[in-house]
PDB file of N, CA and C in Angstrom:
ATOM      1  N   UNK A   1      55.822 -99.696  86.377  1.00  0.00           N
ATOM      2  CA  UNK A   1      55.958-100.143  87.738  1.00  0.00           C
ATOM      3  C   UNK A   1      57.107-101.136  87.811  1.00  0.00           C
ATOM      4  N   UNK A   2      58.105-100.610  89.015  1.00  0.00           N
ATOM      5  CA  UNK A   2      59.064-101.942  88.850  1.00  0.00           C
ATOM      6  C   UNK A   2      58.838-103.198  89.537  1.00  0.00           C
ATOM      7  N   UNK A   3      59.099-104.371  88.975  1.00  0.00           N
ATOM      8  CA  UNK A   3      59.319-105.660  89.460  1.00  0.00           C
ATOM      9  C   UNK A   3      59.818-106.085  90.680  1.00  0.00           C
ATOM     10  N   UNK A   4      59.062-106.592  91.977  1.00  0.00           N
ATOM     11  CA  UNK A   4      59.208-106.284  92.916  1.00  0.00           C
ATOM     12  C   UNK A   4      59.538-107.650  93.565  1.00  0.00           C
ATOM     13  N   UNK A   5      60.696-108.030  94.125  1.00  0.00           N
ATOM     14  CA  UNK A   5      61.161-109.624  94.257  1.00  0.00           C
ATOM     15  C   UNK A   5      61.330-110.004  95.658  1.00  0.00           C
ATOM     16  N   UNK A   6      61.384-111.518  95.581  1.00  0.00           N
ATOM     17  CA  UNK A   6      61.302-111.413  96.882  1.00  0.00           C
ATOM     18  C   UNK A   6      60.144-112.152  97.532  1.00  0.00           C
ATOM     19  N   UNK A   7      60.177-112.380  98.402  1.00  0.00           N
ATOM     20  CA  UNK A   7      59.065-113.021  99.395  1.00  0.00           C
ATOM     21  C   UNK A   7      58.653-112.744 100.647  1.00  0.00           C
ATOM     22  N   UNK A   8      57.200-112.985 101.236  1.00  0.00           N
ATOM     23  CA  UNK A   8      57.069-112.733 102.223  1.00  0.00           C
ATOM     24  C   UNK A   8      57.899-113.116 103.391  1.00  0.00           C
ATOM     25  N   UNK A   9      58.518-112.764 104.549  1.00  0.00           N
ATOM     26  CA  UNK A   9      59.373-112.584 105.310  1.00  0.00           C
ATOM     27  C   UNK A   9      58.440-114.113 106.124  1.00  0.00           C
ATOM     28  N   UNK A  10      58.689-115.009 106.398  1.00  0.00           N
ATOM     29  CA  UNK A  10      58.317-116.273 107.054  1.00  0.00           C
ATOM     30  C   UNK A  10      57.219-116.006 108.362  1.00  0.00           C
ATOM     31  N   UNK A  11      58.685-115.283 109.149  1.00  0.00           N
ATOM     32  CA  UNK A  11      57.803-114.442 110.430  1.00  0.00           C
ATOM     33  C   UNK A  11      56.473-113.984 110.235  1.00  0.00           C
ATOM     34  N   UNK A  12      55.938-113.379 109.135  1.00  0.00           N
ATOM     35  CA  UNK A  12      55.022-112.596 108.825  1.00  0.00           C
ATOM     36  C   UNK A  12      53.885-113.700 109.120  1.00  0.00           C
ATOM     37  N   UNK A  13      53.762-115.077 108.466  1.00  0.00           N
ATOM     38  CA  UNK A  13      52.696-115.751 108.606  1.00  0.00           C
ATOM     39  C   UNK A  13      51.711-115.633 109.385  1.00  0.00           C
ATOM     40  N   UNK A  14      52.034-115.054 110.634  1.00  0.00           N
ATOM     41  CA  UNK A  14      50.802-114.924 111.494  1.00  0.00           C
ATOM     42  C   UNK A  14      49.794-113.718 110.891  1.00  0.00           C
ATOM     43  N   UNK A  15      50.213-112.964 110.080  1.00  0.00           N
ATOM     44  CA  UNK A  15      48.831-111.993 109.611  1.00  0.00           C
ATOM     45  C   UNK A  15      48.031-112.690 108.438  1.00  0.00           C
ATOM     46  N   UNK A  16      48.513-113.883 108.037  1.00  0.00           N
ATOM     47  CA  UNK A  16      47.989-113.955 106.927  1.00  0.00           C
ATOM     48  C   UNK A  16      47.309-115.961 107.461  1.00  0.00           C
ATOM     49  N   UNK A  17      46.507-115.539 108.443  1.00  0.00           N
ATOM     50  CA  UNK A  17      46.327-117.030 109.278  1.00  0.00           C
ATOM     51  C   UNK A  17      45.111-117.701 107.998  1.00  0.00           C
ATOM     52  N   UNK A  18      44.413-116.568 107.570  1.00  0.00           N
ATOM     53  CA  UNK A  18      43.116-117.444 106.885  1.00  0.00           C
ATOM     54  C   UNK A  18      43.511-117.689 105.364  1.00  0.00           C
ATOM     55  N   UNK A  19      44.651-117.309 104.954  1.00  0.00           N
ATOM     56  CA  UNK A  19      44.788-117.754 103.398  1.00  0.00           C
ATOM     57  C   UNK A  19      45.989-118.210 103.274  1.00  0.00           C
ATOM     58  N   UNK A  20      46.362-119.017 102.101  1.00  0.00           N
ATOM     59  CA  UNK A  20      47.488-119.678 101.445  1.00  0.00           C
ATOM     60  C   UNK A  20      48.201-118.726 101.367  1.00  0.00           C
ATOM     61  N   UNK A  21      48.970-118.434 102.035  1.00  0.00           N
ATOM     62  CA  UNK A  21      50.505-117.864 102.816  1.00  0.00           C
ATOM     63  C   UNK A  21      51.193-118.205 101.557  1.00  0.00           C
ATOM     64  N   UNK A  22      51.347-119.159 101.280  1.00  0.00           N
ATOM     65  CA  UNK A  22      52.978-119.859 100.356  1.00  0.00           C
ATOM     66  C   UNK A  22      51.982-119.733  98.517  1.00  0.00           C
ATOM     67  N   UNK A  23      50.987-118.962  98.668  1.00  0.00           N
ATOM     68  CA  UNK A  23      50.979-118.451  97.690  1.00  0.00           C
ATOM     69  C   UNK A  23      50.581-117.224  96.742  1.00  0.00           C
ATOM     70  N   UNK A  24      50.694-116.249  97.964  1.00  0.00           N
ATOM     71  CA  UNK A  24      50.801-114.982  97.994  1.00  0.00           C
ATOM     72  C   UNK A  24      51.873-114.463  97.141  1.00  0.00           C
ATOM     73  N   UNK A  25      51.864-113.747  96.201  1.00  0.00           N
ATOM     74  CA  UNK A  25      53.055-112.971  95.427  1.00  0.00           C
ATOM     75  C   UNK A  25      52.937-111.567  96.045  1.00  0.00           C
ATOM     76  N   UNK A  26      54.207-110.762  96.088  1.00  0.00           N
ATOM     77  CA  UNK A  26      54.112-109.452  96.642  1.00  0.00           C
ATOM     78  C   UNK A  26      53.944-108.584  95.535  1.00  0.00           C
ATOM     79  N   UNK A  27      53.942-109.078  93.769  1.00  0.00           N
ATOM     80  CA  UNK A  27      53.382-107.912  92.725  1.00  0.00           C
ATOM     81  C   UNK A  27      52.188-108.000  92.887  1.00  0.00           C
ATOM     82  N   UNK A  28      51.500-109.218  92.956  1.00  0.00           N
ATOM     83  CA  UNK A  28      50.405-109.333  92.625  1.00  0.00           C
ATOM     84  C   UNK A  28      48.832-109.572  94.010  1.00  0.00           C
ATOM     85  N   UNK A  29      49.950-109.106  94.763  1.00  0.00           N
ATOM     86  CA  UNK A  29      48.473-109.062  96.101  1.00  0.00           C
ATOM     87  C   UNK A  29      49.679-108.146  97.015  1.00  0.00           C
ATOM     88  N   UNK A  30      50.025-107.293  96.415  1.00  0.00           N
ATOM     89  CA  UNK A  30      50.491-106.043  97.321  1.00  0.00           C
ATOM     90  C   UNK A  30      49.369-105.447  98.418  1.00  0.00           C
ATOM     91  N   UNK A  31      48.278-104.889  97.382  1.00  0.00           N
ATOM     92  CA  UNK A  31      47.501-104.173  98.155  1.00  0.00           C
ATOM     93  C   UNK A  31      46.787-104.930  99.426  1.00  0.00           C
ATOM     94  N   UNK A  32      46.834-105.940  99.237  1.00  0.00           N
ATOM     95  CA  UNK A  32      45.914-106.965 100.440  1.00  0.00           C
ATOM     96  C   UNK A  32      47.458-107.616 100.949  1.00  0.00           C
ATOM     97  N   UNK A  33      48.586-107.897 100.754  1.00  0.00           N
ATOM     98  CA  UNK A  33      49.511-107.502 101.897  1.00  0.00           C
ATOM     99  C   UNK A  33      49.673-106.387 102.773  1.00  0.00           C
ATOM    100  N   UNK A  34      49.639-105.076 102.030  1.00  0.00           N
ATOM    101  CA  UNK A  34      49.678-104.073 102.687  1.00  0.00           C
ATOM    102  C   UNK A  34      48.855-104.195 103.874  1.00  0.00           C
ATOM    103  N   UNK A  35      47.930-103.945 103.314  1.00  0.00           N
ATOM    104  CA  UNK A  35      46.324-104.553 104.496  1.00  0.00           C
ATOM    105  C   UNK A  35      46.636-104.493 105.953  1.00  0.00           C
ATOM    106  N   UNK A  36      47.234-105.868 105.394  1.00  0.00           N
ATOM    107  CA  UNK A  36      47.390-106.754 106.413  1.00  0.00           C
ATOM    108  C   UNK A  36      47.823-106.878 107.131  1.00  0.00           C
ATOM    109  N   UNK A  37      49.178-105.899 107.162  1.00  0.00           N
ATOM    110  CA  UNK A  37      50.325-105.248 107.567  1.00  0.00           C
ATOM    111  C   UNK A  37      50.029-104.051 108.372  1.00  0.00           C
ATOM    112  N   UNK A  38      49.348-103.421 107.929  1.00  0.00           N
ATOM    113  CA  UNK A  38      49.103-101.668 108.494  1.00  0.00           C
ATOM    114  C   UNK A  38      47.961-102.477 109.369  1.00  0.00           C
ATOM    115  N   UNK A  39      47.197-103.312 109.532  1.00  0.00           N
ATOM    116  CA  UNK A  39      46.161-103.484 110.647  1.00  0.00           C
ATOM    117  C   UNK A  39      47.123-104.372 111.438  1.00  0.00           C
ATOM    118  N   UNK A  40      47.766-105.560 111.151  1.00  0.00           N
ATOM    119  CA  UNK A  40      47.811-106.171 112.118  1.00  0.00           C
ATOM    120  C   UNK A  40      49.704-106.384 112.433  1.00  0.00           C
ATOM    121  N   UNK A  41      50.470-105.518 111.582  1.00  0.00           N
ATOM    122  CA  UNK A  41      51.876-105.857 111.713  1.00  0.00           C
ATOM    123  C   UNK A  41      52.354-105.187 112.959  1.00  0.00           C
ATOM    124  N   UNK A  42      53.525-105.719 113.012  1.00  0.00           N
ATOM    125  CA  UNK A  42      54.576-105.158 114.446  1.00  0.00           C
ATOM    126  C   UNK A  42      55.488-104.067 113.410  1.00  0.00           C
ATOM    127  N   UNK A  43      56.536-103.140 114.560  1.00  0.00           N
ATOM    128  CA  UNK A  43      57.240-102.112 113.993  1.00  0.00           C
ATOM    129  C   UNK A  43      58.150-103.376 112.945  1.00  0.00           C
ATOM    130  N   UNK A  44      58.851-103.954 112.993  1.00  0.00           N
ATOM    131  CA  UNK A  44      59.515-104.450 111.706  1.00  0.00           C
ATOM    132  C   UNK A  44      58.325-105.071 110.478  1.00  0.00           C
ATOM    133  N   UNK A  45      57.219-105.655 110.957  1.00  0.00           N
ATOM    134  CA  UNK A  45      56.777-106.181 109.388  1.00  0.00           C
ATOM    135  C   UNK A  45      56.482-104.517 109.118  1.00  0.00           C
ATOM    136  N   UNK A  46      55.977-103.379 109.704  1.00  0.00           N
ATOM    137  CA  UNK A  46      55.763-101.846 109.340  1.00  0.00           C
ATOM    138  C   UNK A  46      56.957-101.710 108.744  1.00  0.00           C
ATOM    139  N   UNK A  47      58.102-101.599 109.048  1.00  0.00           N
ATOM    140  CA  UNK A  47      59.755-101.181 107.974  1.00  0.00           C
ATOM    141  C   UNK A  47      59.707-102.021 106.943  1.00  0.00           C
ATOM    142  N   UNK A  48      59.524-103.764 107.094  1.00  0.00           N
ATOM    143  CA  UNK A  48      59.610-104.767 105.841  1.00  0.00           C
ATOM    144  C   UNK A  48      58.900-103.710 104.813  1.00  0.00           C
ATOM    145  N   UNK A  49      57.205-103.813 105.044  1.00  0.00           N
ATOM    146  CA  UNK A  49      56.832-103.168 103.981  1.00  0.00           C
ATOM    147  C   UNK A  49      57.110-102.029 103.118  1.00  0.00           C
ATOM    148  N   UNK A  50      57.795-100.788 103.898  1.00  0.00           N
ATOM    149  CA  UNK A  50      57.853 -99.667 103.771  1.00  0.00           C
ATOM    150  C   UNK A  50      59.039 -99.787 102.477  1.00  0.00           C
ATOM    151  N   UNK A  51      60.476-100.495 103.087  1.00  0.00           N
ATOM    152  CA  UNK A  51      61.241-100.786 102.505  1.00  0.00           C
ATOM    153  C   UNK A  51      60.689-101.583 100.815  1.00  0.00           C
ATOM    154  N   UNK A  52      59.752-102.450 101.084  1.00  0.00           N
ATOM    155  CA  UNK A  52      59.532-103.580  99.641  1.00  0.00           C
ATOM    156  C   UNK A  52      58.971-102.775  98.958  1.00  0.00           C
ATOM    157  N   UNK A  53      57.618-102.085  99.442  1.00  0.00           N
ATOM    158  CA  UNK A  53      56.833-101.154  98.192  1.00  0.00           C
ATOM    159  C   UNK A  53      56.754 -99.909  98.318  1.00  0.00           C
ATOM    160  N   UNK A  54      57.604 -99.212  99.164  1.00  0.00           N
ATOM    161  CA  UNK A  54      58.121 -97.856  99.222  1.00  0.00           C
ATOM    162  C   UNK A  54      56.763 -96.615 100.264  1.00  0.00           C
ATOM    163  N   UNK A  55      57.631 -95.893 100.098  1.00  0.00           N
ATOM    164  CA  UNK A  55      56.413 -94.747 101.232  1.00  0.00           C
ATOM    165  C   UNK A  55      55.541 -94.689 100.943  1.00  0.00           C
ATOM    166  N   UNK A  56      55.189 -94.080  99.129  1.00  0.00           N
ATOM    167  CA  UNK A  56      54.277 -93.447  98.278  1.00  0.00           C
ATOM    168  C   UNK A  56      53.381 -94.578  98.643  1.00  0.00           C
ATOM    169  N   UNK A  57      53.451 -95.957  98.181  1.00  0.00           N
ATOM    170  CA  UNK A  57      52.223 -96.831  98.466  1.00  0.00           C
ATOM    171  C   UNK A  57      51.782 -97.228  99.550  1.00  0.00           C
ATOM    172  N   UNK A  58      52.355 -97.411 100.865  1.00  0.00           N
ATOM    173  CA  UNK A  58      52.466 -97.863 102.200  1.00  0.00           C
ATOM    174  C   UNK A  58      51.708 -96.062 102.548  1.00  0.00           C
ATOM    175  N   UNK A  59      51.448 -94.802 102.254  1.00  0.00           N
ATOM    176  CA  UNK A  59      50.838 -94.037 102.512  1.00  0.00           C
ATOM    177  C   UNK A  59      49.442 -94.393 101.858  1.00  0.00           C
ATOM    178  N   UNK A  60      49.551 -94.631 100.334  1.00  0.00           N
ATOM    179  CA  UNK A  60      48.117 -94.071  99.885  1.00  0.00           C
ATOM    180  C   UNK A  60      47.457 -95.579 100.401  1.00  0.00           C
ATOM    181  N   UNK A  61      48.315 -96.688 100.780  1.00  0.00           N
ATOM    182  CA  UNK A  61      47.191 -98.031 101.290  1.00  0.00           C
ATOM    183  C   UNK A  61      46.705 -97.167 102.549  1.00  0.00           C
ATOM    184  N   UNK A  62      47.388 -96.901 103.633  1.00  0.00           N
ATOM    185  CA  UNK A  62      47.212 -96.400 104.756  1.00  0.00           C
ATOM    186  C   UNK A  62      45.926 -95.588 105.067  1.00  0.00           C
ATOM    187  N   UNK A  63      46.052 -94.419 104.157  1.00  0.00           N
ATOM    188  CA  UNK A  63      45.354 -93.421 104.328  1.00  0.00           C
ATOM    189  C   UNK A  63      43.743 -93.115 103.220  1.00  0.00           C
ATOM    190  N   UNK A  64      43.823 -94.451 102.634  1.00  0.00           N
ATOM    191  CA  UNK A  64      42.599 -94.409 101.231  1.00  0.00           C
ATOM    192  C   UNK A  64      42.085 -95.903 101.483  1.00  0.00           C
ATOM    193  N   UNK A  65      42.365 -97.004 101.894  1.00  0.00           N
ATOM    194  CA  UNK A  65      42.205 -98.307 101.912  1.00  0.00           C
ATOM    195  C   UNK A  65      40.672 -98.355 102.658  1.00  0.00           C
ATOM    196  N   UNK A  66      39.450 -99.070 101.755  1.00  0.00           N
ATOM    197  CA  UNK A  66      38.408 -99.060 102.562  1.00  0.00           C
ATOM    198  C   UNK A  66      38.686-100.645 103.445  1.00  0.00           C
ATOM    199  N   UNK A  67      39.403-101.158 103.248  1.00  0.00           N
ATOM    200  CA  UNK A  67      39.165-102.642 103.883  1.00  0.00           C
ATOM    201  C   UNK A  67      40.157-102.066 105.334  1.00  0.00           C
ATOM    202  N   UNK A  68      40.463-101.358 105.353  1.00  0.00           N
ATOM    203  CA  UNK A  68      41.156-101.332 106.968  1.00  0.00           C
ATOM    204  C   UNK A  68      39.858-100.925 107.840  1.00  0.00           C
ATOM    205  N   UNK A  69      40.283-100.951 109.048  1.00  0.00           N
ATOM    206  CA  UNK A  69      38.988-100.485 110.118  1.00  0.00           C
ATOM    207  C   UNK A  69      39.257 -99.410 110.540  1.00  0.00           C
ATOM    208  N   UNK A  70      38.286 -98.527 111.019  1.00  0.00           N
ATOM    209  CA  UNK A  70      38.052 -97.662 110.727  1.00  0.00           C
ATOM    210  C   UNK A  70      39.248 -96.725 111.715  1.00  0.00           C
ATOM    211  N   UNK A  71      39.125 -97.214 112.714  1.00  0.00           N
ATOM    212  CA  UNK A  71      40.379 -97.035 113.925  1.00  0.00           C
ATOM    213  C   UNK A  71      42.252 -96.978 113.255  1.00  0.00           C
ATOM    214  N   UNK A  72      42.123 -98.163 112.795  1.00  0.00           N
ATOM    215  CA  UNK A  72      43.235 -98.066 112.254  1.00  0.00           C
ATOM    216  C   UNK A  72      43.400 -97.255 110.620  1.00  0.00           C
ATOM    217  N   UNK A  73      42.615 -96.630 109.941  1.00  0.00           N
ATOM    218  CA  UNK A  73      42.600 -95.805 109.242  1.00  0.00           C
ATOM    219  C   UNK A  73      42.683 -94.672 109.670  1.00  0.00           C
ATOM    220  N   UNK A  74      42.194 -94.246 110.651  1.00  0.00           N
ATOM    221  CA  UNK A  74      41.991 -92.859 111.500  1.00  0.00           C
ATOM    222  C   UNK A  74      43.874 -92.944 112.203  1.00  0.00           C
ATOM    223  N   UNK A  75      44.283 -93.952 112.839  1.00  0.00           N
ATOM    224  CA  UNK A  75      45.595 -93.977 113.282  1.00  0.00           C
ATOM    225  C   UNK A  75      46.698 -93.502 112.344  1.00  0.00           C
ATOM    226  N   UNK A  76      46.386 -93.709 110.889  1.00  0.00           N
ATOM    227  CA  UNK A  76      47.141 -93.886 109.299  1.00  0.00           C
ATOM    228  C   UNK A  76      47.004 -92.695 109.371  1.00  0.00           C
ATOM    229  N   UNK A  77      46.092 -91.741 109.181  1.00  0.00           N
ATOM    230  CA  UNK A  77      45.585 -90.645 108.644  1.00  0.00           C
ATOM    231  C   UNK A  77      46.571 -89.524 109.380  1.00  0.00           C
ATOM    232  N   UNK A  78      46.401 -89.735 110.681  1.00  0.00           N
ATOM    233  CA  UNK A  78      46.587 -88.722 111.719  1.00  0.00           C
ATOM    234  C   UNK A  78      48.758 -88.804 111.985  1.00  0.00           C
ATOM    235  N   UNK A  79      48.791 -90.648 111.843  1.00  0.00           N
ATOM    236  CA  UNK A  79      50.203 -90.368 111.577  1.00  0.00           C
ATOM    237  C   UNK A  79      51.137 -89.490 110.659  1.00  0.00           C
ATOM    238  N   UNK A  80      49.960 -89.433 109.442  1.00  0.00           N
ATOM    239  CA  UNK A  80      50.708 -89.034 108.225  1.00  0.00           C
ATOM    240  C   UNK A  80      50.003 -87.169 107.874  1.00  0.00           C
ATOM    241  N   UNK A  81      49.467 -86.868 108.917  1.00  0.00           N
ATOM    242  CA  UNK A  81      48.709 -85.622 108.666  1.00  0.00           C
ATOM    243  C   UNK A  81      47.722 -85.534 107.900  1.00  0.00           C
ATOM    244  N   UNK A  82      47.168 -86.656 107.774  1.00  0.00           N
ATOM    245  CA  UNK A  82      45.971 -86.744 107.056  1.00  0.00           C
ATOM    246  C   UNK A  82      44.462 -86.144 107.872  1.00  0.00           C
ATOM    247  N   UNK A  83      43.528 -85.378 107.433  1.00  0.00           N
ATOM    248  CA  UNK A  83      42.485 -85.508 108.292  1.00  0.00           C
ATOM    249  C   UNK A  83      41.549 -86.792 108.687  1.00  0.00           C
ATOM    250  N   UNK A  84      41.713 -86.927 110.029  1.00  0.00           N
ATOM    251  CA  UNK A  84      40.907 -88.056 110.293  1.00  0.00           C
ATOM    252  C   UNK A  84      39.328 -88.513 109.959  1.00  0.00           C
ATOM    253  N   UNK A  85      38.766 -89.462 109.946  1.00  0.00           N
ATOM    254  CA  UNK A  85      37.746 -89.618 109.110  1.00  0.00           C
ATOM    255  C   UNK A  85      36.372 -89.460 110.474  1.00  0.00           C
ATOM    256  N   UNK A  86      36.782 -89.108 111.336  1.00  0.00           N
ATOM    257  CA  UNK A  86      35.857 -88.814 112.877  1.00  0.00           C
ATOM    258  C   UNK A  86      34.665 -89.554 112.633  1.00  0.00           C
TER     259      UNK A  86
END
């Protein structure tokens, strides 16, 4: 896996209101950035991510992630041709 650098984008802070923001790493709490992002981001934090940890993962968080709700998993699914979880 490559080494992934860099920091959360400042702007972003508002998804991440209930935890230590300034000590979030993006190797090491990708998947609960992602999260956080696909439920509660705007179209640019959606490109930030896409761009930092690429399609392949920004799909399988999207479309496999039990911590998203259920709405916005079904939104993931159906964007990406996935069958929805009805």
């Amino acid at each position: 896996m490559d080494k992934i650098s860099g920091s959360i984008p400042e702007d972003y802070r508002k998804y991440f209101w209930d935890c230590e923001f300034d000590s979030l790493e993006l190797q090491g709490h990708r998947k609960f950035i992602a999260e956080r992002i696909l439920m509660f981001g705007d179209v640019p934090a959606l490109k930030w991510l896409k761009n930092t940890y690429g399609l392949d993962f920004f799909r399988q968080i999207a479309i496999s992630s039990r911590r998203l709700d259920k709405k916005t998993r079904n939104f993931w699914k159906i964007y990406f041709n996935d069958q929805p979880t009805v």
